[in-house]
N, C-alpha and C. Protein backbone atom coordinates (compact mmCIF):
# COMPACT_ATOMS: atom_id res chain seq x y z
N UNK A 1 0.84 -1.18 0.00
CA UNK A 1 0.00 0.00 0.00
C UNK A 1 0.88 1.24 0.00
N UNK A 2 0.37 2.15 -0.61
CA UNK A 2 1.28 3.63 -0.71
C UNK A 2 0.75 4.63 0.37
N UNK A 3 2.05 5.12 0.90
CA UNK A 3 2.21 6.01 2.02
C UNK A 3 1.21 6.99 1.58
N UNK A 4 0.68 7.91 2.79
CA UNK A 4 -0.10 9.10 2.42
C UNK A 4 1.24 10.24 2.10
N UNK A 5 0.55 10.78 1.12
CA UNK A 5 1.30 11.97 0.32
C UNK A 5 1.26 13.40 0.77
N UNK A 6 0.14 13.60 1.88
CA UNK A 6 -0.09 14.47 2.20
C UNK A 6 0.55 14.74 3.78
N UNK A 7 0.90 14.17 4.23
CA UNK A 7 1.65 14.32 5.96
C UNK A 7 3.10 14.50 5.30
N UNK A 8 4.05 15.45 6.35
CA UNK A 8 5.38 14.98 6.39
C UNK A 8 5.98 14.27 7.44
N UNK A 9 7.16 13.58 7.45
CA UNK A 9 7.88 12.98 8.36
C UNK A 9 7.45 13.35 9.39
N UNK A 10 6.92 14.19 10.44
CA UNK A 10 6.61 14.68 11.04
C UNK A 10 4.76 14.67 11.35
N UNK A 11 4.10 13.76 10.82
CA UNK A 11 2.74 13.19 10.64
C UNK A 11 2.09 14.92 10.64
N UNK A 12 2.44 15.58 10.23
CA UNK A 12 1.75 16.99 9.86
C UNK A 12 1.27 17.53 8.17
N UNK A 13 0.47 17.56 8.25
CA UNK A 13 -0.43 18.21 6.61
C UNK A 13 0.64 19.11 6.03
N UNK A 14 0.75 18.91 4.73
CA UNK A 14 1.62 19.79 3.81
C UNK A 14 1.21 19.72 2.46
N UNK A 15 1.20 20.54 1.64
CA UNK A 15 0.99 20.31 0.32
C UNK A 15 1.81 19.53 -0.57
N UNK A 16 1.82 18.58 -1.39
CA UNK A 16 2.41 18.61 -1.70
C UNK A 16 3.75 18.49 -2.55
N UNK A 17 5.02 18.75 -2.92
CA UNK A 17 5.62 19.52 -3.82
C UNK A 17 5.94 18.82 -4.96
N UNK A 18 5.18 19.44 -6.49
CA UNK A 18 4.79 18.55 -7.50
C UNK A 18 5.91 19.11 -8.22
N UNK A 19 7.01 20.29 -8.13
CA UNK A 19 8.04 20.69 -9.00
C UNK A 19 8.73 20.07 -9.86
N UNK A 20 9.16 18.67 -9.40
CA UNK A 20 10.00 17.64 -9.73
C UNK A 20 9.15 16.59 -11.04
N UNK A 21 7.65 16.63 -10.65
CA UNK A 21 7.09 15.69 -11.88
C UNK A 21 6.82 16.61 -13.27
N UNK A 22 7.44 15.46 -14.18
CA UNK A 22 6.96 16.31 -15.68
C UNK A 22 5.28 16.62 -15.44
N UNK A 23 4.93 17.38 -16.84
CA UNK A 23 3.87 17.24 -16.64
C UNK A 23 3.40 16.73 -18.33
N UNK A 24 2.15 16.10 -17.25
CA UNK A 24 1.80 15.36 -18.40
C UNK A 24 0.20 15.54 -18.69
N UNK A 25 -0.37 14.79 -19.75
CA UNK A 25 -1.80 14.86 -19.66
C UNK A 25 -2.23 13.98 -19.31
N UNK A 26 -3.94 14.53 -18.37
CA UNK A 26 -4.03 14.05 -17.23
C UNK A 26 -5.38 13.84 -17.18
N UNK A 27 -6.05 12.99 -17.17
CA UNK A 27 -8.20 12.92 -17.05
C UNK A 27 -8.25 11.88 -16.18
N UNK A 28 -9.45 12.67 -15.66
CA UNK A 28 -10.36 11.79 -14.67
C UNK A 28 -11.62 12.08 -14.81
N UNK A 29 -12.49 11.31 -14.56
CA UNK A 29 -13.68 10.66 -14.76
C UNK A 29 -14.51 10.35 -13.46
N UNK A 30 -15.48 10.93 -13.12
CA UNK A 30 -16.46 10.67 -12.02
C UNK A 30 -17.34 10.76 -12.07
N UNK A 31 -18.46 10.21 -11.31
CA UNK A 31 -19.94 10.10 -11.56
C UNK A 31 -20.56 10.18 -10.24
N UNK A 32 -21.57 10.33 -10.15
CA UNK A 32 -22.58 10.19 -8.87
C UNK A 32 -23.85 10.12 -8.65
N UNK A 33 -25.05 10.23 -8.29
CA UNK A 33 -26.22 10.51 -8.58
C UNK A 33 -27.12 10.77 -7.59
N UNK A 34 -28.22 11.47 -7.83
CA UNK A 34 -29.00 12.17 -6.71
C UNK A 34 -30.58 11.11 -6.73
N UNK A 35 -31.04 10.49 -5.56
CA UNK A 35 -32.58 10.06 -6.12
C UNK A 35 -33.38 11.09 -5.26
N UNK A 36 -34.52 10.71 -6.46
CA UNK A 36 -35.47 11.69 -5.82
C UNK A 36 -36.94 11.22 -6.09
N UNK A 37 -37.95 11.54 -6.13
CA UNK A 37 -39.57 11.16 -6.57
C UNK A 37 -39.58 11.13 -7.60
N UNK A 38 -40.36 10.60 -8.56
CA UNK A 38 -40.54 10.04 -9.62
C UNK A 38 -41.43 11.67 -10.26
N UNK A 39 -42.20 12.23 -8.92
CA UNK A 39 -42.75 13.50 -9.71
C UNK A 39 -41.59 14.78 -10.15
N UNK A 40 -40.61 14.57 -9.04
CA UNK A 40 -39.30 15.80 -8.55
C UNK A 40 -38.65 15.36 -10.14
N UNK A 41 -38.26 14.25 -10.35
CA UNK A 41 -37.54 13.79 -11.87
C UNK A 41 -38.43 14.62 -12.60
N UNK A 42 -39.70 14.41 -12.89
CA UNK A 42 -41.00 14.72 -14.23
C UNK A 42 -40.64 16.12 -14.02
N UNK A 43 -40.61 16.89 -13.44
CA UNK A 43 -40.04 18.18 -13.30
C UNK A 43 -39.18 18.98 -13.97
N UNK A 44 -38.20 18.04 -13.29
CA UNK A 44 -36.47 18.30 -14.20
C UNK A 44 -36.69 17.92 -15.44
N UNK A 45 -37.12 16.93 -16.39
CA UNK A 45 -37.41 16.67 -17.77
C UNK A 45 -38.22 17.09 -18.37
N UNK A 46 -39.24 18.07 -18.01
CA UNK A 46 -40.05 18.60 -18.71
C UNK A 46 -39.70 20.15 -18.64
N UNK A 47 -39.04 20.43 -17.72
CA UNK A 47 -38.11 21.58 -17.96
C UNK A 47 -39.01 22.98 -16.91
N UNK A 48 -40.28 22.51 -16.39
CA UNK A 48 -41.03 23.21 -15.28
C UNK A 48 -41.03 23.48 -13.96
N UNK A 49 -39.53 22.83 -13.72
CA UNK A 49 -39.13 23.48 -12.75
C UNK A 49 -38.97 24.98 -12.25
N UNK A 50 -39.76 25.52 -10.86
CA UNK A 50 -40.00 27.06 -11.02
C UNK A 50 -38.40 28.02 -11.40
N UNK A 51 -37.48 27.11 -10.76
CA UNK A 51 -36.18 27.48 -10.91
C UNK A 51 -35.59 27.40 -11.76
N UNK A 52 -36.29 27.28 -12.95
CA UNK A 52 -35.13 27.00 -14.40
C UNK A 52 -35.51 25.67 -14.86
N UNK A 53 -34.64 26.03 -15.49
CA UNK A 53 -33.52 24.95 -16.41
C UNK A 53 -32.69 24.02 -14.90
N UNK A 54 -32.80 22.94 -14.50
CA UNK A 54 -32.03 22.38 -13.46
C UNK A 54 -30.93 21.79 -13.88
N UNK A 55 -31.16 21.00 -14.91
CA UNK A 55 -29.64 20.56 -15.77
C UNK A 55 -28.46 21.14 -15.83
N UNK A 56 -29.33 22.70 -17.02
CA UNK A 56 -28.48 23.28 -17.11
C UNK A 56 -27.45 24.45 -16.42
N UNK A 57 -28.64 24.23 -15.46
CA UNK A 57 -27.52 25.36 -14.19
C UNK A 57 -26.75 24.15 -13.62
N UNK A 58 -27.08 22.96 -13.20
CA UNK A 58 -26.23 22.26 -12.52
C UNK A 58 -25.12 21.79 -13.35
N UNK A 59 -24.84 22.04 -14.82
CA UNK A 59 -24.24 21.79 -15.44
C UNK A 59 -22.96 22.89 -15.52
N UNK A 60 -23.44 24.14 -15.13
CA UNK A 60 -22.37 25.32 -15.02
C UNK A 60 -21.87 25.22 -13.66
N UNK A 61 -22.35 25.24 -13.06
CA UNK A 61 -21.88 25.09 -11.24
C UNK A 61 -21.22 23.67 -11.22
N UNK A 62 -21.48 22.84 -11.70
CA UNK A 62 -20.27 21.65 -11.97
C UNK A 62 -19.29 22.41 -12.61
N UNK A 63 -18.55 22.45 -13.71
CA UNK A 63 -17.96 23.37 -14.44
C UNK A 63 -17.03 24.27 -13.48
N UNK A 64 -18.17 25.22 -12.61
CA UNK A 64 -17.55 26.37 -12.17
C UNK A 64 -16.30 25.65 -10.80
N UNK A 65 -17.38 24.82 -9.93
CA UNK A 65 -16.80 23.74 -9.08
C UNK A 65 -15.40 22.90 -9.07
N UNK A 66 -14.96 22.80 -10.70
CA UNK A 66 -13.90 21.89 -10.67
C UNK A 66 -12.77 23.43 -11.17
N UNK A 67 -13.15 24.03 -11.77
CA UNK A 67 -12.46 24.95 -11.97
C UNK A 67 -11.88 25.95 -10.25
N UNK A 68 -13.16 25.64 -9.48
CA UNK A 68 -12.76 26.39 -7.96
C UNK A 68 -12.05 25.58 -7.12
N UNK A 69 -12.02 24.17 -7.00
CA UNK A 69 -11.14 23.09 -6.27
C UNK A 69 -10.37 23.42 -5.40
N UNK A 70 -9.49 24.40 -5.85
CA UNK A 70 -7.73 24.30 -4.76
C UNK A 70 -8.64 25.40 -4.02
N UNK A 71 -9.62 26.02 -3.95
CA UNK A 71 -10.81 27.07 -3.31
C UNK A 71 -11.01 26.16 -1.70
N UNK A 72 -11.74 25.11 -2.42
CA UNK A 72 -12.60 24.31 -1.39
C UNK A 72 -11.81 23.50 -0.63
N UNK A 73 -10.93 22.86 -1.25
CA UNK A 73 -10.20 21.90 -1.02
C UNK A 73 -8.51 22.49 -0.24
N UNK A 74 -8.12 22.27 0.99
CA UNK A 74 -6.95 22.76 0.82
C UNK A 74 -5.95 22.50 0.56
N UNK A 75 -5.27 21.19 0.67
CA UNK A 75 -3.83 20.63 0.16
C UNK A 75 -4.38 20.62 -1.43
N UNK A 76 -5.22 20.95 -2.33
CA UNK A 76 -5.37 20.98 -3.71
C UNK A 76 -4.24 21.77 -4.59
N UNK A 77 -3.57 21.56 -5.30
CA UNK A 77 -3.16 22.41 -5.98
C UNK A 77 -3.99 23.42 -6.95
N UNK A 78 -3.71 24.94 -7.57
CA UNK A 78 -4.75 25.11 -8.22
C UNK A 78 -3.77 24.41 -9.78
N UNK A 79 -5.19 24.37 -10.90
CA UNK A 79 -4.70 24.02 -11.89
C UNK A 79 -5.14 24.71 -13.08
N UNK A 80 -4.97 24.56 -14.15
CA UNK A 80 -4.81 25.10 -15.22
C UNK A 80 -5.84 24.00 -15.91
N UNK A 81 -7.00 24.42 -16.09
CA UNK A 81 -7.71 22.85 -16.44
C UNK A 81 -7.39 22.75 -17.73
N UNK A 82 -7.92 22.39 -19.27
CA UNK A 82 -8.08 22.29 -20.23
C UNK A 82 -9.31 22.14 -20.65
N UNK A 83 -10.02 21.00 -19.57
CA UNK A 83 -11.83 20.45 -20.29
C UNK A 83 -12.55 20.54 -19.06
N UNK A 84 -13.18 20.96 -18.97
CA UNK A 84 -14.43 20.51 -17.76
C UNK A 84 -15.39 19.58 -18.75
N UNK A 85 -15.93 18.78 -18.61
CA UNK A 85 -17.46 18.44 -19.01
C UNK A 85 -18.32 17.72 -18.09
N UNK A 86 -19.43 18.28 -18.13
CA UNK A 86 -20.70 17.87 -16.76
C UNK A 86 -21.68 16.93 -17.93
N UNK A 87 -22.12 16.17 -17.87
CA UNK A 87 -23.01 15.70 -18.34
C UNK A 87 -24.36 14.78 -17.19
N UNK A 88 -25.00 14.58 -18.10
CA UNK A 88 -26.44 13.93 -16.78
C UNK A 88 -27.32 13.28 -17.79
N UNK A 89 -27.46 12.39 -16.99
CA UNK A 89 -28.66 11.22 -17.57
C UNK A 89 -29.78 10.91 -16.36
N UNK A 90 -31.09 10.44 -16.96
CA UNK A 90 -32.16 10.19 -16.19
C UNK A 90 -32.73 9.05 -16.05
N UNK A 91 -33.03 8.37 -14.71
CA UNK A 91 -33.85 6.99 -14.94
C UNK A 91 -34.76 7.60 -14.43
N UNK A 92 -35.80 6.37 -14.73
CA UNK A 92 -37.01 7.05 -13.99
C UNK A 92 -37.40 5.91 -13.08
N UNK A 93 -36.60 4.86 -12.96
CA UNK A 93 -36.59 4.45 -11.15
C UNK A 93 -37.35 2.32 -11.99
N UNK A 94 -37.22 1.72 -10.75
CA UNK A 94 -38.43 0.19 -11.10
C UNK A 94 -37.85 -0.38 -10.69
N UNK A 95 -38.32 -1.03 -9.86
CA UNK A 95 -38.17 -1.90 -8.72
C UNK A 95 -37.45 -1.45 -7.62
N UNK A 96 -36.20 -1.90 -7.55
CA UNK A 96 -35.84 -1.22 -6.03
C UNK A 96 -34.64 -0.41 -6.70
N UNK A 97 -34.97 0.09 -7.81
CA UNK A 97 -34.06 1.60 -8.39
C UNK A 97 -35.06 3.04 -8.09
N UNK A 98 -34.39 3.70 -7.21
CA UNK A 98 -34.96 4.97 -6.88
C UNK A 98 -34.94 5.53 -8.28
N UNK A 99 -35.89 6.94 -9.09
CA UNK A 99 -35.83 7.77 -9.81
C UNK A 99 -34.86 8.65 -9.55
N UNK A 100 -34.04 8.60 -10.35
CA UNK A 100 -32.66 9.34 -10.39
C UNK A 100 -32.20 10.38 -11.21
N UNK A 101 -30.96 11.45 -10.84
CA UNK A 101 -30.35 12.00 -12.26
C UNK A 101 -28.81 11.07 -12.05
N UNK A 102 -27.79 11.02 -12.84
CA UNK A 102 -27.03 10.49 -12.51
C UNK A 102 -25.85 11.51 -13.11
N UNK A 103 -25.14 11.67 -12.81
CA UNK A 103 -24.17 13.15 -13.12
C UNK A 103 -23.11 12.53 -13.27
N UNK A 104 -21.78 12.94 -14.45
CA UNK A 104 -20.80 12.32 -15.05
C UNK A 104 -19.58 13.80 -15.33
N UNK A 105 -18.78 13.68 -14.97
CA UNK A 105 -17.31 15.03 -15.05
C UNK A 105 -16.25 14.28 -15.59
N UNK A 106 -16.00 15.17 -16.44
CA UNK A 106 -14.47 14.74 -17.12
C UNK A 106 -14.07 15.76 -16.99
N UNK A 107 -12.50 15.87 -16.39
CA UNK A 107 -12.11 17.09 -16.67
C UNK A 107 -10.50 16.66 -16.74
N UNK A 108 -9.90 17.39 -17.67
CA UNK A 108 -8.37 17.05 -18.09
C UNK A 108 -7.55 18.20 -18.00
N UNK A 109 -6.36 17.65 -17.87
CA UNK A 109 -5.41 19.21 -17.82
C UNK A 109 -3.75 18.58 -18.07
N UNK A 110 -2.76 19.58 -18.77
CA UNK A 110 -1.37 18.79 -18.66
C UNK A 110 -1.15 19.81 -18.03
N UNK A 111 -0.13 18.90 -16.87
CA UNK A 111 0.13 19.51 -15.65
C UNK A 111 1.13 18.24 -14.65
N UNK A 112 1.71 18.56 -13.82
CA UNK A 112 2.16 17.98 -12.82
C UNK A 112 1.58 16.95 -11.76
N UNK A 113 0.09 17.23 -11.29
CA UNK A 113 -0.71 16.58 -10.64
C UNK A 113 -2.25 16.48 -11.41
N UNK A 114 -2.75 15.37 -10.61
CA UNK A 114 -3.81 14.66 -11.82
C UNK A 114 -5.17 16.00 -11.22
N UNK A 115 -6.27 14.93 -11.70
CA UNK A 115 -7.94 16.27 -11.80
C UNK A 115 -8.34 15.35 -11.14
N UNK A 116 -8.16 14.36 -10.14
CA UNK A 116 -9.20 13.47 -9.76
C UNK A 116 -10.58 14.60 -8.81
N UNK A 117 -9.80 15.28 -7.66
CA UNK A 117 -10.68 16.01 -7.15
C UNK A 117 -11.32 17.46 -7.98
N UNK A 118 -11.39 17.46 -9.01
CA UNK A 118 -11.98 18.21 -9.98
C UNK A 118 -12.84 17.68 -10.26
N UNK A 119 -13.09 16.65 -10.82
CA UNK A 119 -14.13 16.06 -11.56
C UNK A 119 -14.61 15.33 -10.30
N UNK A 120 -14.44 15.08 -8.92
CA UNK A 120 -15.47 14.59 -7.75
C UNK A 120 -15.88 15.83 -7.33
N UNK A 121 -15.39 17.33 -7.38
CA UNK A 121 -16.02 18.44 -7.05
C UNK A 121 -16.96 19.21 -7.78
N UNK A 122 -16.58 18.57 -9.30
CA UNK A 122 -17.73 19.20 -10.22
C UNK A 122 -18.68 18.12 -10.29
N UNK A 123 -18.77 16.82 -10.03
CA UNK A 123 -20.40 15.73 -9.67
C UNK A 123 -20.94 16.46 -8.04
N UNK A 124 -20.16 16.51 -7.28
CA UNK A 124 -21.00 16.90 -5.81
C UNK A 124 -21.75 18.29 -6.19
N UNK A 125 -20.76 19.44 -6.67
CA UNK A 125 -21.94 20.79 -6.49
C UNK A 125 -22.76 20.40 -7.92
N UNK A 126 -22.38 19.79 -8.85
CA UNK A 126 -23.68 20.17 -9.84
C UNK A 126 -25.43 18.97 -9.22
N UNK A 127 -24.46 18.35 -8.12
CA UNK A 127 -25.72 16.96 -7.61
C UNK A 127 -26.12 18.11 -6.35
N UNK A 128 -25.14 19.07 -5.97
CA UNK A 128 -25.90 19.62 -5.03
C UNK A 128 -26.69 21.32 -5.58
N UNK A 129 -26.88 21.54 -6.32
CA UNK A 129 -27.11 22.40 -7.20
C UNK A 129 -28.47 22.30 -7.75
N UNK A 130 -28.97 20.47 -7.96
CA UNK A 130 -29.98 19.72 -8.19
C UNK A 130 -30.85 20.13 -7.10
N UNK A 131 -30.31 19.73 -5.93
CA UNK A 131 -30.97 19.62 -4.85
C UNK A 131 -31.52 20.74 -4.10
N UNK A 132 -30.62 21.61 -4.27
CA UNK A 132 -31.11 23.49 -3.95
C UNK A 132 -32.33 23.63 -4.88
N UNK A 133 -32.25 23.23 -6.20
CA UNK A 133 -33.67 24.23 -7.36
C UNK A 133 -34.48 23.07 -7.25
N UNK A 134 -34.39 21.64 -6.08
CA UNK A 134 -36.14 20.87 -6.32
C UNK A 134 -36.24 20.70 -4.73
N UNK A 135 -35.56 21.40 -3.80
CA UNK A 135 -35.91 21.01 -2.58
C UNK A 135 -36.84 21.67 -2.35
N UNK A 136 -37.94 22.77 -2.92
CA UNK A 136 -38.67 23.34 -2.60
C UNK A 136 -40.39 21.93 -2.97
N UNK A 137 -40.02 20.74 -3.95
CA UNK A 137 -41.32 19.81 -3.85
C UNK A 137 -40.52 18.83 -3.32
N UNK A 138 -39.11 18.34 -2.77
CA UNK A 138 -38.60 17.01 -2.50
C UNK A 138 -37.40 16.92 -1.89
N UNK A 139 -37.97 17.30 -0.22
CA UNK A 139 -36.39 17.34 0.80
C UNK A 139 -35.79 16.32 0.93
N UNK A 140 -36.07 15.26 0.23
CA UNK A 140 -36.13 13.84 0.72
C UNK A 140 -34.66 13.22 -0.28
N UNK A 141 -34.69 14.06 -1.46
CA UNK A 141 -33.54 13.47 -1.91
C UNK A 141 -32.11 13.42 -1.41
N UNK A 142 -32.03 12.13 -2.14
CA UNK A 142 -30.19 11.66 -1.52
C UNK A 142 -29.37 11.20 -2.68
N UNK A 143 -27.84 11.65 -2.59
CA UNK A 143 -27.01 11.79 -3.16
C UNK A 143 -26.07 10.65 -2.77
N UNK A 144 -25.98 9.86 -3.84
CA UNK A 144 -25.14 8.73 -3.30
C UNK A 144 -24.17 8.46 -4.63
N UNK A 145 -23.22 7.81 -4.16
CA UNK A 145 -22.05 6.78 -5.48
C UNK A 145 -21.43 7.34 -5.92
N UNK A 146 -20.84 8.53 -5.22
CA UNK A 146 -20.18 9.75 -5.84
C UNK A 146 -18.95 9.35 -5.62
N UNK A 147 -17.91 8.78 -6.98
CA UNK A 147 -16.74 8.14 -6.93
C UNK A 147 -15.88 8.12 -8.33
N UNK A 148 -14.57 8.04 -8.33
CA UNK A 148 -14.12 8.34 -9.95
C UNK A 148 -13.92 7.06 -10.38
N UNK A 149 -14.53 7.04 -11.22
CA UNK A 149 -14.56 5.78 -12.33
C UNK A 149 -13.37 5.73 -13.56
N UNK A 150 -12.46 6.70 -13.48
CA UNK A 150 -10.85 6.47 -14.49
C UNK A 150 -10.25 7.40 -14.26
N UNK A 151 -9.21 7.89 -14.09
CA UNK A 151 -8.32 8.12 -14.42
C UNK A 151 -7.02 8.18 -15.18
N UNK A 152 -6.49 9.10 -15.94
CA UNK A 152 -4.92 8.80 -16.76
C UNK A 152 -4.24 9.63 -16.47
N UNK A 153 -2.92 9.00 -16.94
CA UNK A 153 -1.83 10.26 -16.57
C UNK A 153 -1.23 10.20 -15.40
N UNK A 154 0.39 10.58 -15.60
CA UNK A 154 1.20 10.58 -14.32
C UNK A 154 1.84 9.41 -13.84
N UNK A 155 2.83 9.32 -12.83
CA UNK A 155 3.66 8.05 -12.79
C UNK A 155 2.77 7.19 -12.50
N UNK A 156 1.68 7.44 -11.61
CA UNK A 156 0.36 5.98 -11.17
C UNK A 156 0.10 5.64 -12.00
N UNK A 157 0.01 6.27 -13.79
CA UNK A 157 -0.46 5.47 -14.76
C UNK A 157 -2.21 5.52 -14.79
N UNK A 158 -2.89 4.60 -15.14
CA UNK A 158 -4.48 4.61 -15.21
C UNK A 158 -4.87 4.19 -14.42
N UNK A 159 -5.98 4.36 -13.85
CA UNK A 159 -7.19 3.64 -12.84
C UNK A 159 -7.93 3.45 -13.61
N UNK A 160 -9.24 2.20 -13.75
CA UNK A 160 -10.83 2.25 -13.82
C UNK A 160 -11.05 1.35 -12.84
N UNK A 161 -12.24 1.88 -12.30
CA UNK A 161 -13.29 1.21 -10.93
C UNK A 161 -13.54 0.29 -12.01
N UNK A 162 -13.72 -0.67 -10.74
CA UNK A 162 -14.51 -1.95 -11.44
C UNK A 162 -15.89 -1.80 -11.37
């Protein structure tokens, strides 16, 4: 197993120092999804939500989210992205599948350190972004599976979740 990267010799938090790695190009891939009522979904797809467009704002606030990272996050480096992309798909639920949106981030950059927490910061605010413009018919929704599904780039080489 690999040491944490973030303590020094001294078991204390540090950022840290990416000077030494080339940089290379770098994507990661994450997903997550929010359930909610089957009426709160009919909402969001028919586009009558009193608040908009829900997609598409949660689609910029994802976006804005991975671009703000080293913001939220503090040992983050900031980065120089290249791609954000938010995308979202809809079930509409059967059997013991809740009615869902399911939210997907790619975001890439060449650089020294990878985007993993970019693209898990642009699925959480655009899933929580969801949840601000329908909590006014459905407090009830929950946000679950929010995890990166690939990664490339850098001496670790690739990840995909199984």
């Amino acid at each position: 197993m690999n040491a944490l990267t973030h303590f020094d010799s001294q078991g204390q938090a540090h950022m840290v120092d990416v000077a030494a790695k080339p940089a290379t190009h770098r994507i990661a891939v994450a997903t997550g999804r929010i359930e909610m009522l089957a009426s709160t979904l009919a909402l969001i797809e028919s586009g009558s939500a009193k608040k908009g467009d829900v997609l598409g704002v949660a689609r910029i606030a994802g976006i804005q989210a991975a671009k703000k990272t080293s913001d939220l996050i503090p040992l983050c480096h900031p980065l120089a992205l290249t791609r954000v992309a938010v995308s979202f798909t809809t079930t509409a639920g059967a059997g013991n599948v809740a009615p869902h949106v399911t939210c997907q981030a790619t975001v890439e950059t060449v650089g020294q350190t990878g985007v993993e927490m970019e693209a898990l910061t642009a699925v959480q605010i655009a899933l929580l972004t969801v949840y601000d413009m329908c909590k006014a018919v459905d407090r009830g929704m929950t946000i679950n599976d929010v995890r990166v599904l690939e990664k490339h780039g850098g001496k670790s080489g690739s990840f995909t979740a199984n």
